[in-house]
PDB file of N, CA and C in Angstrom:
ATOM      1  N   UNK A   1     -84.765  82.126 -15.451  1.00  0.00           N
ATOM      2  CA  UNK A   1     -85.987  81.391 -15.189  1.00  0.00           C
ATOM      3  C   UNK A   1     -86.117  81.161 -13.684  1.00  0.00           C
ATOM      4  N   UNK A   2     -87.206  81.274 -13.324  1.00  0.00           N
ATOM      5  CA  UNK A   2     -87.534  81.325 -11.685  1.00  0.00           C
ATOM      6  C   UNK A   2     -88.016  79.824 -11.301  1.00  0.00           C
ATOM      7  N   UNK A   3     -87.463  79.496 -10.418  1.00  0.00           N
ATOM      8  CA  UNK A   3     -87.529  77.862  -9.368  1.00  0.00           C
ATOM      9  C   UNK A   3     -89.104  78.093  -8.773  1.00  0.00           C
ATOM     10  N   UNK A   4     -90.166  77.371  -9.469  1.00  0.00           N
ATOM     11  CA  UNK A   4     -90.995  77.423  -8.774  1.00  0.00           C
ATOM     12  C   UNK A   4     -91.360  77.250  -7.170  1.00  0.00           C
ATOM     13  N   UNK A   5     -90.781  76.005  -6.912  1.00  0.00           N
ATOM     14  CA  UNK A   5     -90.294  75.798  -5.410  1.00  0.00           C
ATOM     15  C   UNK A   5     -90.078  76.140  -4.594  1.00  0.00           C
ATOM     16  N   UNK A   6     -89.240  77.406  -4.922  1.00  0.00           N
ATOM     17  CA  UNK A   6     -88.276  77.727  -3.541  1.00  0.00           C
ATOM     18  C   UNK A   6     -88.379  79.393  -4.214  1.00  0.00           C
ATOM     19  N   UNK A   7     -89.547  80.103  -4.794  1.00  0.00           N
ATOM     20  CA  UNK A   7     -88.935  81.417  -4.967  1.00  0.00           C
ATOM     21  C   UNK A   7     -88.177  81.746  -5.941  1.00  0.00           C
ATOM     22  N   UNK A   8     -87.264  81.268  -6.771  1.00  0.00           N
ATOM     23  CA  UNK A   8     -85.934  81.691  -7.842  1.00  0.00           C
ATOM     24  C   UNK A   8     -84.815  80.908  -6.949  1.00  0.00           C
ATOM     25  N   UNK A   9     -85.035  80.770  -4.969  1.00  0.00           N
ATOM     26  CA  UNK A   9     -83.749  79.983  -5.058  1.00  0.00           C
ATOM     27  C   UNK A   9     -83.375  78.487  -5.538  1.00  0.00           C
ATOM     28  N   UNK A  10     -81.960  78.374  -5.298  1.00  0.00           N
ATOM     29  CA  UNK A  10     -81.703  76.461  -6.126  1.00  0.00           C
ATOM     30  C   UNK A  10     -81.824  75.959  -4.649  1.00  0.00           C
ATOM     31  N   UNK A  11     -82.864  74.519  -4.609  1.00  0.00           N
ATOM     32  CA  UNK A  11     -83.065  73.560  -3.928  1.00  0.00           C
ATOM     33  C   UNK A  11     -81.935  73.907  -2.318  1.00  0.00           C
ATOM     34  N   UNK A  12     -80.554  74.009  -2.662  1.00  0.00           N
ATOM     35  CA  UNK A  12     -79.773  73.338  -1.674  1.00  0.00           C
ATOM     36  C   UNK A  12     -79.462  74.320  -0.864  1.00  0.00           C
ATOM     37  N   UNK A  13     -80.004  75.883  -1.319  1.00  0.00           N
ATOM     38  CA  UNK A  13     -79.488  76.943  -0.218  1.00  0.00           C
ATOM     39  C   UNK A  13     -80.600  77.500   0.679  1.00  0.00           C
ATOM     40  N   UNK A  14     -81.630  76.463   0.613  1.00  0.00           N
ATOM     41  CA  UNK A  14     -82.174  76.444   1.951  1.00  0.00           C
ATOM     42  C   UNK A  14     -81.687  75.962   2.827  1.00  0.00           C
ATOM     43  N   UNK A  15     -81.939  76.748   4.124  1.00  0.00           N
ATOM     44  CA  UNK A  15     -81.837  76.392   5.101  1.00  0.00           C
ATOM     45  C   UNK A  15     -82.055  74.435   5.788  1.00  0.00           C
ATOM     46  N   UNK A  16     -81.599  74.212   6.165  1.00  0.00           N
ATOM     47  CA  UNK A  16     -82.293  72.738   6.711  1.00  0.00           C
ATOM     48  C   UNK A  16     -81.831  72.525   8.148  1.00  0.00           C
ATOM     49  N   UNK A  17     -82.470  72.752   9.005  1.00  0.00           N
ATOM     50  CA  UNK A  17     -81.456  72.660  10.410  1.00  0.00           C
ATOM     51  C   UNK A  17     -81.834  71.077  10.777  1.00  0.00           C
ATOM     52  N   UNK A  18     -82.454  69.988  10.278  1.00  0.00           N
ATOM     53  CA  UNK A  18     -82.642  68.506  10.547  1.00  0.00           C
ATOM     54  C   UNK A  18     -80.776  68.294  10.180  1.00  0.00           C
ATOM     55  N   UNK A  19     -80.246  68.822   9.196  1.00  0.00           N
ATOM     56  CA  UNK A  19     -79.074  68.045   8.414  1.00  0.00           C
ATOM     57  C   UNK A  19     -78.360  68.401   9.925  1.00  0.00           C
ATOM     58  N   UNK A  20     -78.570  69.161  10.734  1.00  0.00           N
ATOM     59  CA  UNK A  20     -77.565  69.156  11.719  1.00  0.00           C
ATOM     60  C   UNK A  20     -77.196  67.935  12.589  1.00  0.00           C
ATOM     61  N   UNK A  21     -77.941  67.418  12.617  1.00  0.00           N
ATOM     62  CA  UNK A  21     -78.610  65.566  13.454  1.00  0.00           C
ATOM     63  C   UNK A  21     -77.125  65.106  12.914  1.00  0.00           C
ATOM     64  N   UNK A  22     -77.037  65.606  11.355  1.00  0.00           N
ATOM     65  CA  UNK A  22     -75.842  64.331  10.779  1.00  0.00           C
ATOM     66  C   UNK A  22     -74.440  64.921  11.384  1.00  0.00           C
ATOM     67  N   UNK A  23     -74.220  65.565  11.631  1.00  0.00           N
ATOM     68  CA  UNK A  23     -73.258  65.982  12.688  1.00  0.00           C
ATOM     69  C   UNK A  23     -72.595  65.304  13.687  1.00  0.00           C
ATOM     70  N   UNK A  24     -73.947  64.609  14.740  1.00  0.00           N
ATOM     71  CA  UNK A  24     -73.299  63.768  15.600  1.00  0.00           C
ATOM     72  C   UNK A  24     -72.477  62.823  15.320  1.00  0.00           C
ATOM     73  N   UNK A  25     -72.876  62.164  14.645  1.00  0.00           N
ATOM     74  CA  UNK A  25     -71.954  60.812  14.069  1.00  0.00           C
ATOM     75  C   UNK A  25     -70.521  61.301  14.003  1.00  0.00           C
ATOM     76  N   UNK A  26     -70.248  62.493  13.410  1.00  0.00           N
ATOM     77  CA  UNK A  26     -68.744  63.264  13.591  1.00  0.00           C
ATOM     78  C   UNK A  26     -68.163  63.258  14.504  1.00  0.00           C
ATOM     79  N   UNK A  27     -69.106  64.154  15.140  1.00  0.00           N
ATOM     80  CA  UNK A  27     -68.269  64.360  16.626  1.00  0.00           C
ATOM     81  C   UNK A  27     -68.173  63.583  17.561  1.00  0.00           C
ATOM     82  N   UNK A  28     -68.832  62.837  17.638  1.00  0.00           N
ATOM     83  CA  UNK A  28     -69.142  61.655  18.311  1.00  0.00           C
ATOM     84  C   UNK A  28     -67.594  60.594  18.276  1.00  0.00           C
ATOM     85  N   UNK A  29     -67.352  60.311  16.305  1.00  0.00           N
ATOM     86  CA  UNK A  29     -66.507  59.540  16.370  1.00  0.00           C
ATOM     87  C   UNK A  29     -64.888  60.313  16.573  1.00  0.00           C
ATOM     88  N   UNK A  30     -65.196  61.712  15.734  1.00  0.00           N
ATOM     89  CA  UNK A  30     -63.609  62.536  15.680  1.00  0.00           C
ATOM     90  C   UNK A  30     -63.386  63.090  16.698  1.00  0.00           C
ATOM     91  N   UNK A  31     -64.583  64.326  16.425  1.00  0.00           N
ATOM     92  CA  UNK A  31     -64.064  64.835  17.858  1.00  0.00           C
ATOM     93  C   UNK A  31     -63.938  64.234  19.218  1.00  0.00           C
ATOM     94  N   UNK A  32     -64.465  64.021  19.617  1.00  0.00           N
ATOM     95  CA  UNK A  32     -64.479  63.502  21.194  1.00  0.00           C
ATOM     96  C   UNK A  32     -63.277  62.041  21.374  1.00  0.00           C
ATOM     97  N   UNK A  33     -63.008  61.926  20.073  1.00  0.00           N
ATOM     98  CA  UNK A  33     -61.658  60.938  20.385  1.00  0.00           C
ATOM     99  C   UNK A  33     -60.942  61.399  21.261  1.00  0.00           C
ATOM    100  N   UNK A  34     -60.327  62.556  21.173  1.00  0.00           N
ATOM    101  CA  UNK A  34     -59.039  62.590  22.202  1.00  0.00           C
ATOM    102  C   UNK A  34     -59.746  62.765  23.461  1.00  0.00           C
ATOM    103  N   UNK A  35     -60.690  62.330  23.911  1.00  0.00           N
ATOM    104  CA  UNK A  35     -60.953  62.546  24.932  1.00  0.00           C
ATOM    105  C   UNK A  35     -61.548  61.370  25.824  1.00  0.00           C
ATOM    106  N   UNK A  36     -61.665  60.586  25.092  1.00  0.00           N
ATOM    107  CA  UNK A  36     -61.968  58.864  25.120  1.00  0.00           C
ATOM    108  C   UNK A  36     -60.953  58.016  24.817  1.00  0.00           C
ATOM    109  N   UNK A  37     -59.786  58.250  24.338  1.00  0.00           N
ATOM    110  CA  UNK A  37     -58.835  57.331  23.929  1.00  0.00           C
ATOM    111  C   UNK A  37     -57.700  57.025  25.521  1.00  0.00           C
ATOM    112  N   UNK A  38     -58.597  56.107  26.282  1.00  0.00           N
ATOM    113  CA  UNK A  38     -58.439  55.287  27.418  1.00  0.00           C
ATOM    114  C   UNK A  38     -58.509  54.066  27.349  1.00  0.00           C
ATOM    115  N   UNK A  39     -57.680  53.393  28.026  1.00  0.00           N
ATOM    116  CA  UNK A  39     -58.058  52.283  28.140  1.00  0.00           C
ATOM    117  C   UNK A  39     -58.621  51.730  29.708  1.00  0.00           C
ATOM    118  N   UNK A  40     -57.879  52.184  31.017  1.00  0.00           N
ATOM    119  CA  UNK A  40     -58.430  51.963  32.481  1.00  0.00           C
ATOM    120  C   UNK A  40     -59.490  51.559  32.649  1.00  0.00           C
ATOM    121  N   UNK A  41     -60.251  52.492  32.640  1.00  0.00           N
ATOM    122  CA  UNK A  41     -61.793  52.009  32.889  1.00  0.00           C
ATOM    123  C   UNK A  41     -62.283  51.111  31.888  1.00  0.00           C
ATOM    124  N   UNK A  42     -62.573  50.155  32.306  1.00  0.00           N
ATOM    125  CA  UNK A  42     -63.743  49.066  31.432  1.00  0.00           C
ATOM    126  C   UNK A  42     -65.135  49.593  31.493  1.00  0.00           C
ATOM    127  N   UNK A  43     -66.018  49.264  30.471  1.00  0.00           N
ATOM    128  CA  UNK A  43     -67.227  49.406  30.801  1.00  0.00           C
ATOM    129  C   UNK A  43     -67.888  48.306  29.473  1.00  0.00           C
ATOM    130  N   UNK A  44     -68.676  47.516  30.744  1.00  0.00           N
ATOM    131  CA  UNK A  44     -68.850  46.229  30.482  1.00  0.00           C
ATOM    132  C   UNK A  44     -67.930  45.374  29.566  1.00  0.00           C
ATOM    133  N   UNK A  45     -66.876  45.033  30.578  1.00  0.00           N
ATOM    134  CA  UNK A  45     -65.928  44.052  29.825  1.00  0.00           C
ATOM    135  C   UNK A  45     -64.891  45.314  28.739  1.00  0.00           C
ATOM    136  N   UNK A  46     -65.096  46.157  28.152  1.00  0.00           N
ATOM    137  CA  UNK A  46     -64.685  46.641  26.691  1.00  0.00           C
ATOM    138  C   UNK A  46     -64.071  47.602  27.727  1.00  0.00           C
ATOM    139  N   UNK A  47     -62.942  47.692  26.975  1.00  0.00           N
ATOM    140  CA  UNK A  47     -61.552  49.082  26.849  1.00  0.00           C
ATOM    141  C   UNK A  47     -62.613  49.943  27.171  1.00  0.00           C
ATOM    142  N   UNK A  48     -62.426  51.181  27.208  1.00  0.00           N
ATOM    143  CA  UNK A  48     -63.550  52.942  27.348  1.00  0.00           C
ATOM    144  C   UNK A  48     -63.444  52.820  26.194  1.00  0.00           C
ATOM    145  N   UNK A  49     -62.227  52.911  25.456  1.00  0.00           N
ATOM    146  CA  UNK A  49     -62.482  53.523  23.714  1.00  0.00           C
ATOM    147  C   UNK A  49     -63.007  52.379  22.731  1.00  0.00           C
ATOM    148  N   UNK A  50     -63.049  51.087  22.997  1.00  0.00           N
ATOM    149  CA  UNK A  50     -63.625  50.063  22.230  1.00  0.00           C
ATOM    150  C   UNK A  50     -65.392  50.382  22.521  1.00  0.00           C
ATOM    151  N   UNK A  51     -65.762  50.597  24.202  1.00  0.00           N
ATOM    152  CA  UNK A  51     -66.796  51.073  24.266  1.00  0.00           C
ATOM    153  C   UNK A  51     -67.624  52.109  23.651  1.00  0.00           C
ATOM    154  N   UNK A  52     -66.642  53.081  23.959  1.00  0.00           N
ATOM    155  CA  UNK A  52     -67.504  54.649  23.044  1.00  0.00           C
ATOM    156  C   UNK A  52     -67.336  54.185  21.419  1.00  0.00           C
ATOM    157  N   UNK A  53     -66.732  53.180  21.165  1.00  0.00           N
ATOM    158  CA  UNK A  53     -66.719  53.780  19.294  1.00  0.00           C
ATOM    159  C   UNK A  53     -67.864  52.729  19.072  1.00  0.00           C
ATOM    160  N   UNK A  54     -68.565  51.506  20.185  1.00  0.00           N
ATOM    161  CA  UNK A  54     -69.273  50.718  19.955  1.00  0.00           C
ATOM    162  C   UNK A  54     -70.477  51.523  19.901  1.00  0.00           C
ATOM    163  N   UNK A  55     -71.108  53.020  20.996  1.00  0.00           N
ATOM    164  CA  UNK A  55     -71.848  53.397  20.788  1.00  0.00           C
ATOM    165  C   UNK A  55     -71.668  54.740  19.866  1.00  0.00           C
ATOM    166  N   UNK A  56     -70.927  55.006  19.302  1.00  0.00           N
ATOM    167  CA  UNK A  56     -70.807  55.797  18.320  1.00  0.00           C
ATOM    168  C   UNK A  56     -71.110  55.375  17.541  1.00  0.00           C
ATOM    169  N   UNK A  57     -71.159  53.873  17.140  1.00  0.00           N
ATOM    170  CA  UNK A  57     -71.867  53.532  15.712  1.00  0.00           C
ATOM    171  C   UNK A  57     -73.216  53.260  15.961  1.00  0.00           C
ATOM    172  N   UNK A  58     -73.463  52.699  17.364  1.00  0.00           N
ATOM    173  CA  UNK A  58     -74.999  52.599  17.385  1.00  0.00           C
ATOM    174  C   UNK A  58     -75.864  54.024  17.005  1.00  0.00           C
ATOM    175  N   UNK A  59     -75.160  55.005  17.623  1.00  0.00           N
ATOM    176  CA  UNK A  59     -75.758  56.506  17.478  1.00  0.00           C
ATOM    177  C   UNK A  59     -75.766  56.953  16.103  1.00  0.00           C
ATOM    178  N   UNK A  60     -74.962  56.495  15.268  1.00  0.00           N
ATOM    179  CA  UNK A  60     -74.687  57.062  13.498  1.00  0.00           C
ATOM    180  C   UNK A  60     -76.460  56.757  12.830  1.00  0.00           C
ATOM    181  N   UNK A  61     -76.630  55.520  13.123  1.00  0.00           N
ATOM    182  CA  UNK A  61     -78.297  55.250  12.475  1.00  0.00           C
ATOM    183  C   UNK A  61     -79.538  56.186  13.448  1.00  0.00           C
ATOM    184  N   UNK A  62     -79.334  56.462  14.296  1.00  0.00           N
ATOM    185  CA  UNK A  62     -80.444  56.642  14.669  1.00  0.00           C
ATOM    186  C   UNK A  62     -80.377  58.297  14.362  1.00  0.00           C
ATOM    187  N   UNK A  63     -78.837  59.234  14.205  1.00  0.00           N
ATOM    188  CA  UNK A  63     -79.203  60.233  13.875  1.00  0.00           C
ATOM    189  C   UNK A  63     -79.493  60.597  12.348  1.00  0.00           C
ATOM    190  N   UNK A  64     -79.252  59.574  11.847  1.00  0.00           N
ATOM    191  CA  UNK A  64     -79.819  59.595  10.066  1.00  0.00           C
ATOM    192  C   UNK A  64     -81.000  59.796  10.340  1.00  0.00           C
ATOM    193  N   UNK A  65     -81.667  58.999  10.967  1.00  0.00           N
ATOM    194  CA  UNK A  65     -82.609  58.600  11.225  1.00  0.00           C
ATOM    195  C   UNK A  65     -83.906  59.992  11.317  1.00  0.00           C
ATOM    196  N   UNK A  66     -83.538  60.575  12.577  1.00  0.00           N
ATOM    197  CA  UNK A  66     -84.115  61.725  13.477  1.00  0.00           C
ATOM    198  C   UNK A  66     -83.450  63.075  11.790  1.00  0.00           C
ATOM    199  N   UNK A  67     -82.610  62.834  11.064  1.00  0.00           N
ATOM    200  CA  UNK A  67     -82.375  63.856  10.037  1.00  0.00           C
ATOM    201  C   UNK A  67     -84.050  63.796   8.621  1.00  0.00           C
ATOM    202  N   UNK A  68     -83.630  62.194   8.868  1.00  0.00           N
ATOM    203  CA  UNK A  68     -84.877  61.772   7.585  1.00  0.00           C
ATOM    204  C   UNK A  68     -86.263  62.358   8.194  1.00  0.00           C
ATOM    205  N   UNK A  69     -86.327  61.860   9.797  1.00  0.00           N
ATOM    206  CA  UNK A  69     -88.133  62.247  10.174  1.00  0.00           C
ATOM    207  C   UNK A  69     -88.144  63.559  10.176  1.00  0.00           C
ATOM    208  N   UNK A  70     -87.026  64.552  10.255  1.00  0.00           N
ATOM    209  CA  UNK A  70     -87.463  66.282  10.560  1.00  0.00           C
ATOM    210  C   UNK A  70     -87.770  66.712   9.282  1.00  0.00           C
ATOM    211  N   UNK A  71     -86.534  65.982   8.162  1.00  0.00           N
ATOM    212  CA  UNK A  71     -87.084  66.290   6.628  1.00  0.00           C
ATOM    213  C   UNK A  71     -88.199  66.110   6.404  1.00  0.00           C
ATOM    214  N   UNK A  72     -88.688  64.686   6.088  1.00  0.00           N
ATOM    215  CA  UNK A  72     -90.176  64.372   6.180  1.00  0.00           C
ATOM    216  C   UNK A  72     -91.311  64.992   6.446  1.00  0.00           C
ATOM    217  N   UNK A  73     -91.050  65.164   7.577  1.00  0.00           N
ATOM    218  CA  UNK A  73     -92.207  66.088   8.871  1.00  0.00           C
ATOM    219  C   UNK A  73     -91.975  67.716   8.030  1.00  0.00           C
ATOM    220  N   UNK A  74     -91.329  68.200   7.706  1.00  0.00           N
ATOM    221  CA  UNK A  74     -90.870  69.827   6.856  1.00  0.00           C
ATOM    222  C   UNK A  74     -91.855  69.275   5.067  1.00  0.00           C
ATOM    223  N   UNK A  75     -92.034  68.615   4.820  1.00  0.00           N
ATOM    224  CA  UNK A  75     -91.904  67.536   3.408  1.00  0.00           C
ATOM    225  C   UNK A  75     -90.816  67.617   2.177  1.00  0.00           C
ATOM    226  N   UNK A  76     -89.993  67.387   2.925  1.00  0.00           N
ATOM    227  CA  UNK A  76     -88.907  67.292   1.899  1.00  0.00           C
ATOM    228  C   UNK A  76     -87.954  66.304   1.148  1.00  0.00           C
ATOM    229  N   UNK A  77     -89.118  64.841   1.485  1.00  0.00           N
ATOM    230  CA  UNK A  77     -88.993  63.588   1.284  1.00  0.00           C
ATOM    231  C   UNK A  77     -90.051  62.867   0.815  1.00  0.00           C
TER     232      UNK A  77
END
């Protein structure tokens, strides 16, 4: 039986290049650890690495975020 939707394909093996957005939050927190795990430099008051993981979480919502509006904007929400 053929997927009206998408041609015969299933929903999830389209392409979506928005899901890439959710990425950052990764690398942001894993990868780039070893490369932030300092303490010397302060920045504002905070360790470097208390700093970067403070804006690593600020950055986690807003790239959900920018994932949901590209879906949306495509209509896939």
């Amino acid at each position: 039986m053929r997927n009206q939707f998408s041609g015969g394909r299933s929903p999830g093996s389209r392409k979506r290049p928005a899901l890439l957005w959710l990425l950052l939050p990764y690398v942001a927190f894993l990868a780039v650890l070893p490369l932030v795990n300092r303490v010397t430099p302060t920045v504002l008051g905070l360790p470097f690495l208390f700093f970067w993981m403070l804006v690593a979480t600020l950055l986690t919502p807003l790239s959900v975020g920018l994932a949901r509006r590209a879906d949306r904007k495509r209509g896939r929400a």
